[in-house]
C-alpha atoms as a PDB file:
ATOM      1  CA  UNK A   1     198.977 -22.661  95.502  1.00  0.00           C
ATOM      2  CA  UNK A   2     200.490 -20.759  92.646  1.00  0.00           C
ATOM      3  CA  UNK A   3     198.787 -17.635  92.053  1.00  0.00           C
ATOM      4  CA  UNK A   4     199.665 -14.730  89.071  1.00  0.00           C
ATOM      5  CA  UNK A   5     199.368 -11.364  89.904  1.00  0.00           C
ATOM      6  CA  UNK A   6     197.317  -9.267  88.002  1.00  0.00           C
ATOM      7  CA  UNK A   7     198.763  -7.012  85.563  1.00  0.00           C
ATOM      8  CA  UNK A   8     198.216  -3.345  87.214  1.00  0.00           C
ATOM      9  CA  UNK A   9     197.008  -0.330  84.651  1.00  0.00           C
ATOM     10  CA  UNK A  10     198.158   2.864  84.539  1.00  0.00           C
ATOM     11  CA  UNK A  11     195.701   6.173  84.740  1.00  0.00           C
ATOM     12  CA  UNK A  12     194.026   6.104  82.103  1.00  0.00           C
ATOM     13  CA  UNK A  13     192.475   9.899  81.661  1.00  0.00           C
ATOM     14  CA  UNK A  14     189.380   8.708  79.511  1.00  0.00           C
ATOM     15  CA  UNK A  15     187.888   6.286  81.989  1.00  0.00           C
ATOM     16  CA  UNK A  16     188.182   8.672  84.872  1.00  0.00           C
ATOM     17  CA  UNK A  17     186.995  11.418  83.049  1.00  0.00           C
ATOM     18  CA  UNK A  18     184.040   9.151  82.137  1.00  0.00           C
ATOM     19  CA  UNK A  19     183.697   8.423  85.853  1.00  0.00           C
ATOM     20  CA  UNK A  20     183.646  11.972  87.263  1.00  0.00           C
ATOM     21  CA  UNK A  21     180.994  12.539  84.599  1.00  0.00           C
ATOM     22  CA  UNK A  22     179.015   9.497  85.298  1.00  0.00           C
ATOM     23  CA  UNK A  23     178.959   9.997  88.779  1.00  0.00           C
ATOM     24  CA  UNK A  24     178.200  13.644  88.245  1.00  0.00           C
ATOM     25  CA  UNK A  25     175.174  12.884  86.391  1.00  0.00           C
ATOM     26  CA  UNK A  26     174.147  10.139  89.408  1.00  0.00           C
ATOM     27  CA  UNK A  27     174.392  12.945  91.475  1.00  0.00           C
ATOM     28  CA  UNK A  28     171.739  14.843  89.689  1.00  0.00           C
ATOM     29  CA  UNK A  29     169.412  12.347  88.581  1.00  0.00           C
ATOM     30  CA  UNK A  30     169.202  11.084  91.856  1.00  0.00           C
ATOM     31  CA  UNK A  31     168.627  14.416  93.770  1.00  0.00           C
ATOM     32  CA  UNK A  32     165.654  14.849  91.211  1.00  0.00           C
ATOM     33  CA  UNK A  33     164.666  10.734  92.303  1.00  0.00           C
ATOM     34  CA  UNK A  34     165.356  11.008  95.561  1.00  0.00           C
ATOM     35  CA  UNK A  35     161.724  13.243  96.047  1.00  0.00           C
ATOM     36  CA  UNK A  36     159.764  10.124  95.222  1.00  0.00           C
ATOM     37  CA  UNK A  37     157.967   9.565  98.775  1.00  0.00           C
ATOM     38  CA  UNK A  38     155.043   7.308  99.647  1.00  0.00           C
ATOM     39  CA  UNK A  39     153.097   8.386 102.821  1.00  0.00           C
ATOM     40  CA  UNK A  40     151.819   5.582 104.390  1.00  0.00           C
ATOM     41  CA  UNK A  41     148.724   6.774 107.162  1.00  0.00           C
ATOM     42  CA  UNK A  42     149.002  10.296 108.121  1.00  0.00           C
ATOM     43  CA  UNK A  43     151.077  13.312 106.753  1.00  0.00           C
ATOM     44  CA  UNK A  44     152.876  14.248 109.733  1.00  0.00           C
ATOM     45  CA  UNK A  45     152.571  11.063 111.878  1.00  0.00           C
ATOM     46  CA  UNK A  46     152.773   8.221 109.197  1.00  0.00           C
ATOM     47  CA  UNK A  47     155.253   5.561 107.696  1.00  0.00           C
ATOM     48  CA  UNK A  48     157.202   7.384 105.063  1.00  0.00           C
ATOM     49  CA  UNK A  49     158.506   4.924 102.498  1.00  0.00           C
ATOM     50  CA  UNK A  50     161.528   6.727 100.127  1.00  0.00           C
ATOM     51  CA  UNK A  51     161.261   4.941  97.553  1.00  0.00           C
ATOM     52  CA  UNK A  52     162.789   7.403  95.538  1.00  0.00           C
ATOM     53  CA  UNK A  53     165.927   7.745  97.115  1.00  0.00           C
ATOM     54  CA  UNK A  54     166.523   3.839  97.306  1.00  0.00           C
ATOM     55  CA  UNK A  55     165.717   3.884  93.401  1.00  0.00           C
ATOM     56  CA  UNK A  56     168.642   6.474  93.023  1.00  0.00           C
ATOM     57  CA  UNK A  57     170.788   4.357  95.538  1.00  0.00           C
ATOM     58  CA  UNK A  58     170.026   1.124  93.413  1.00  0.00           C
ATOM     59  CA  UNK A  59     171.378   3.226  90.346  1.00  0.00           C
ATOM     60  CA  UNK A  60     174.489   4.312  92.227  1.00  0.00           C
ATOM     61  CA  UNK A  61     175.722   1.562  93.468  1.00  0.00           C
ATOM     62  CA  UNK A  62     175.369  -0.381  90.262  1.00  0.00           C
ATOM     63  CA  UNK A  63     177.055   2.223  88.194  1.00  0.00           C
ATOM     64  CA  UNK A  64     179.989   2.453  91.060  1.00  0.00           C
ATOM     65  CA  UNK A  65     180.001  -1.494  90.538  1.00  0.00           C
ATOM     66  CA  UNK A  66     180.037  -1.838  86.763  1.00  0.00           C
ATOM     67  CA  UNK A  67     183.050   0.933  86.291  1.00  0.00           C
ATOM     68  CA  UNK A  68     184.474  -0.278  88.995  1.00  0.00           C
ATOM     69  CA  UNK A  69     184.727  -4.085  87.565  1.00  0.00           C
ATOM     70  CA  UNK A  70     185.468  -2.985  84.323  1.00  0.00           C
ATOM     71  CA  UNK A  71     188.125  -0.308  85.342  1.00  0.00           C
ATOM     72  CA  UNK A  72     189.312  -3.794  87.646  1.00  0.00           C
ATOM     73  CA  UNK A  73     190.377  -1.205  90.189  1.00  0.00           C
ATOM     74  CA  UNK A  74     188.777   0.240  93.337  1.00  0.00           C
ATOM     75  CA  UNK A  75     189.836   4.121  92.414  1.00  0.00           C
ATOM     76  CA  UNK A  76     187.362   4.568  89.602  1.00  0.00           C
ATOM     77  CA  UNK A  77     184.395   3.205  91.637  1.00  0.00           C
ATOM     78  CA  UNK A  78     185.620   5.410  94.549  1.00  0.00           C
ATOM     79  CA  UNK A  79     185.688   8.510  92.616  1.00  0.00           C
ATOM     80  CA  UNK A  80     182.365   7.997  91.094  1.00  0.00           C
ATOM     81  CA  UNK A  81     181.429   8.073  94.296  1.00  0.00           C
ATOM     82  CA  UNK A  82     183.016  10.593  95.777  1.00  0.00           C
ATOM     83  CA  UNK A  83     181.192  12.935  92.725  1.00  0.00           C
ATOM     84  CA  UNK A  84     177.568  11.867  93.761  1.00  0.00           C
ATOM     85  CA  UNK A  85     178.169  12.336  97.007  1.00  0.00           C
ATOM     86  CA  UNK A  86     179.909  15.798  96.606  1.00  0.00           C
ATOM     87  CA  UNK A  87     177.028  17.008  94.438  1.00  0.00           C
ATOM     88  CA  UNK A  88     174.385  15.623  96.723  1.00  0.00           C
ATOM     89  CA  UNK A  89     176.605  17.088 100.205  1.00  0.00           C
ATOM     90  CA  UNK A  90     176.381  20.533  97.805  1.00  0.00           C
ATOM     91  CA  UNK A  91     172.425  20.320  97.450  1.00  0.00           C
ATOM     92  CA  UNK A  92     172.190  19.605 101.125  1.00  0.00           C
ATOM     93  CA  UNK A  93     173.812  22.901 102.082  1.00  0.00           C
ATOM     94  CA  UNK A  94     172.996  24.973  99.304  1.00  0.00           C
ATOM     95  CA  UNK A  95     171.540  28.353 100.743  1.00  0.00           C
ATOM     96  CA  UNK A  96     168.382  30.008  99.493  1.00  0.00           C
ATOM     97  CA  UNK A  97     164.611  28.946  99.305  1.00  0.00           C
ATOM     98  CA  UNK A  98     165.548  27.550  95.815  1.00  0.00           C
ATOM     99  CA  UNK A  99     167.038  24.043  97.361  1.00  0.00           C
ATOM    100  CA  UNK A 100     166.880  21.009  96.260  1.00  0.00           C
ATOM    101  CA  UNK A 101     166.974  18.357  99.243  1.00  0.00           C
ATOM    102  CA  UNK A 102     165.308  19.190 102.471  1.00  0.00           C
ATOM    103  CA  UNK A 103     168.159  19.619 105.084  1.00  0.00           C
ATOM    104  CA  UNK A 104     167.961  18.346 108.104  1.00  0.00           C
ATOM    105  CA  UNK A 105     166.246  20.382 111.065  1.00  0.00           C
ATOM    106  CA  UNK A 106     163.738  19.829 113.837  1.00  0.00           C
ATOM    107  CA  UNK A 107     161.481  22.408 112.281  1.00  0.00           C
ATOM    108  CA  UNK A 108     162.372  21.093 108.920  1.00  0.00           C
ATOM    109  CA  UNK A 109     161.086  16.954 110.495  1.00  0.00           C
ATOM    110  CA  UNK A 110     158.114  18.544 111.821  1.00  0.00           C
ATOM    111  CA  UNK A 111     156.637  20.464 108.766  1.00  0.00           C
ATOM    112  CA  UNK A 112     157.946  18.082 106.142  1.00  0.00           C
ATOM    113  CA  UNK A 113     159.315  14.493 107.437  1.00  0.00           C
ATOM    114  CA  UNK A 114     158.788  12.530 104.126  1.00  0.00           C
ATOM    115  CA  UNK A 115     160.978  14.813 102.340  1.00  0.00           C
ATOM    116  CA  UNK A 116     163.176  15.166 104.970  1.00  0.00           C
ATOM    117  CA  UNK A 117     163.715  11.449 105.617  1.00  0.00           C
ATOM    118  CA  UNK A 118     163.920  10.968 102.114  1.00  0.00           C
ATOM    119  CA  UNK A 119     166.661  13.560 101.445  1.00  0.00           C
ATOM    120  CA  UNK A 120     168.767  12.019 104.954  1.00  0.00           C
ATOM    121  CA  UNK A 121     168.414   8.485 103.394  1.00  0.00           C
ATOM    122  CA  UNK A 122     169.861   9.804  99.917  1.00  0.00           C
ATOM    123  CA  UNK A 123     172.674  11.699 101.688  1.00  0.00           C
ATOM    124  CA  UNK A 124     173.756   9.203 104.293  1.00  0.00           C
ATOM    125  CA  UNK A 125     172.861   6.463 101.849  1.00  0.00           C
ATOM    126  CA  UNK A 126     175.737   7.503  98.484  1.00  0.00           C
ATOM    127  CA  UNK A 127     178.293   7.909 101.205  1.00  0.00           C
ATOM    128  CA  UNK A 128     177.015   4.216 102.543  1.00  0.00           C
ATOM    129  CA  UNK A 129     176.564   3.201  98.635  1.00  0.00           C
ATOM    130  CA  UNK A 130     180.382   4.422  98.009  1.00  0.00           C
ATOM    131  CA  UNK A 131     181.485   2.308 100.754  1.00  0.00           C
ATOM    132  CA  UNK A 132     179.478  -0.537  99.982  1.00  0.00           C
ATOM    133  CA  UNK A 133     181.059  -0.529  96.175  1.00  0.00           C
ATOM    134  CA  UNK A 134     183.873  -0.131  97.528  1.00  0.00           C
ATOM    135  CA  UNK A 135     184.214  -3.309  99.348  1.00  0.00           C
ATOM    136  CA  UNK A 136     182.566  -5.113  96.705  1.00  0.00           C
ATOM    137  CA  UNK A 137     184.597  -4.490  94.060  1.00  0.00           C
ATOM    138  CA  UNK A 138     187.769  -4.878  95.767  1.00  0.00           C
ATOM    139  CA  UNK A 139     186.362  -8.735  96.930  1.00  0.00           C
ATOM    140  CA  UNK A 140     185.074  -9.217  93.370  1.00  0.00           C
ATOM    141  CA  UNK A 141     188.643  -8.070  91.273  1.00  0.00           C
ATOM    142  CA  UNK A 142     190.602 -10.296  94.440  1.00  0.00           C
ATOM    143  CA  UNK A 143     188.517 -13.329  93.885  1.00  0.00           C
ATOM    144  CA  UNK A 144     191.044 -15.798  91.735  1.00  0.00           C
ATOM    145  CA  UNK A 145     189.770 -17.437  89.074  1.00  0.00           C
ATOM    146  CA  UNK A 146     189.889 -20.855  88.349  1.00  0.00           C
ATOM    147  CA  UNK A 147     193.017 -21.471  85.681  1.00  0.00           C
ATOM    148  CA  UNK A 148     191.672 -23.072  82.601  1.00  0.00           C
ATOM    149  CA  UNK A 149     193.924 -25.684  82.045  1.00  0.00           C
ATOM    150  CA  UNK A 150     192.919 -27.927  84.937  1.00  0.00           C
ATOM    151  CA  UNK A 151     190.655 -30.434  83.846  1.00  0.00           C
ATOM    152  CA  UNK A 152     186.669 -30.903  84.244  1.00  0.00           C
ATOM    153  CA  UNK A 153     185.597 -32.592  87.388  1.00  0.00           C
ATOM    154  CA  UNK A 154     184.538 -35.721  85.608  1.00  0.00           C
ATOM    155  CA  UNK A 155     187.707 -36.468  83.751  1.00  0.00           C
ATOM    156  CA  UNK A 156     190.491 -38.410  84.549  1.00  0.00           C
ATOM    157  CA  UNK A 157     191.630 -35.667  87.179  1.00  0.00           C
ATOM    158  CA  UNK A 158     191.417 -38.110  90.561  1.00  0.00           C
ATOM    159  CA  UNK A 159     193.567 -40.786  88.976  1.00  0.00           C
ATOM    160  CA  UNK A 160     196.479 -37.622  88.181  1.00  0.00           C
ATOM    161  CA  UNK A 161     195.982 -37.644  84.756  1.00  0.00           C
ATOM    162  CA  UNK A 162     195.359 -35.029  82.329  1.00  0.00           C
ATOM    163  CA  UNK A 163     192.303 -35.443  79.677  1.00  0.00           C
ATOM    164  CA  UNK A 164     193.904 -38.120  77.562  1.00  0.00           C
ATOM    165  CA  UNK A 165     197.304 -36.056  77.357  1.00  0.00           C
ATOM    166  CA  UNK A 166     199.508 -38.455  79.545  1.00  0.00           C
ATOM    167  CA  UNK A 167     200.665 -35.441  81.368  1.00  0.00           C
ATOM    168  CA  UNK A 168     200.018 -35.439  85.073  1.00  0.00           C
ATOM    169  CA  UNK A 169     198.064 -33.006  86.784  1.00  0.00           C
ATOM    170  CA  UNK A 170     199.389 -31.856  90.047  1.00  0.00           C
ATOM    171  CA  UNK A 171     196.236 -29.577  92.037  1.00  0.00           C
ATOM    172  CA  UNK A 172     197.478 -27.064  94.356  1.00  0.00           C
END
């Protein structure tokens, strides 16, 4: 099997600037999404669904995919990444009343476990997202694709020949 290696880009300083500023903006949007918290039974003993943060999540990895696959390279996709999750770790550990994601605590899970599950699951979960994209895109920009000059399947191709060209067609 003959394969042709991809032709590799250089940095280009207008996509990754458009990445750090993409995945900055993930990072806020979905620290303002992430709140969005169904209680299912009781307050402090009930099934908390975040469906906020797995909104935000959905986003993220989505965004990480599509600049990823249109960057064809796993360092844009990584970096976007690496933004939300920087901005999100920064929320986490800001100091003050004035915060904006519940960190974790045992007081903290005790008062307030909706928003606290839902701000561990949006932490935990754009590290996981980055990851995920990660591995994605690097299987989706390896996959080969088929070359175009090999014929359709119900041509001449089983008896060797090309489509009415005479020339013979040798599969890898």
């Amino acid at each position: 099997m003959t394969t042709t290696a991809r032709p590799r880009r250089g940095f280009r300083p207008v996509l990754m600037g458009l990445t750090v500023g993409i995945g900055a903006v993930l990072g806020v949007l979905g620290t303002a999404l992430h709140a969005g918290i169904w209680v299912i039974g009781e307050t402090q003993g009930g099934l908390v669904i975040p469906w906020g943060a797995a909104l935000a999540l959905l986003i993220c990895l989505l965004a990480q995919l599509w600049i990823g696959l249109r960057a064809d390279s796993v360092v844009e996709s990584t970096t976007m990444g690496a933004v939300t999750f920087s901005l999100v770790t920064v929320t986490m550990v800001w100091p003050g009343a004035d915060q904006l994601a519940v960190p974790y605590s045992a007081e903290a899970m005790e008062a307030l476990p909706g928003p606290t599950i839902a701000s561990l699951v949006w932490w935990f979960g754009s590290a996981g997202i980055t990851l995920v994209s990660m591995l994605a895109v690097r299987w989706l920009i390896a996959r080969e694709p088929l070359p175009a000059e090999w014929p359709e399947a119900g041509s001449d191709a089983r008896a060797g020949v090309g489509a009415g060209s005479g020339e013979s067609v040798t599969r890898p």
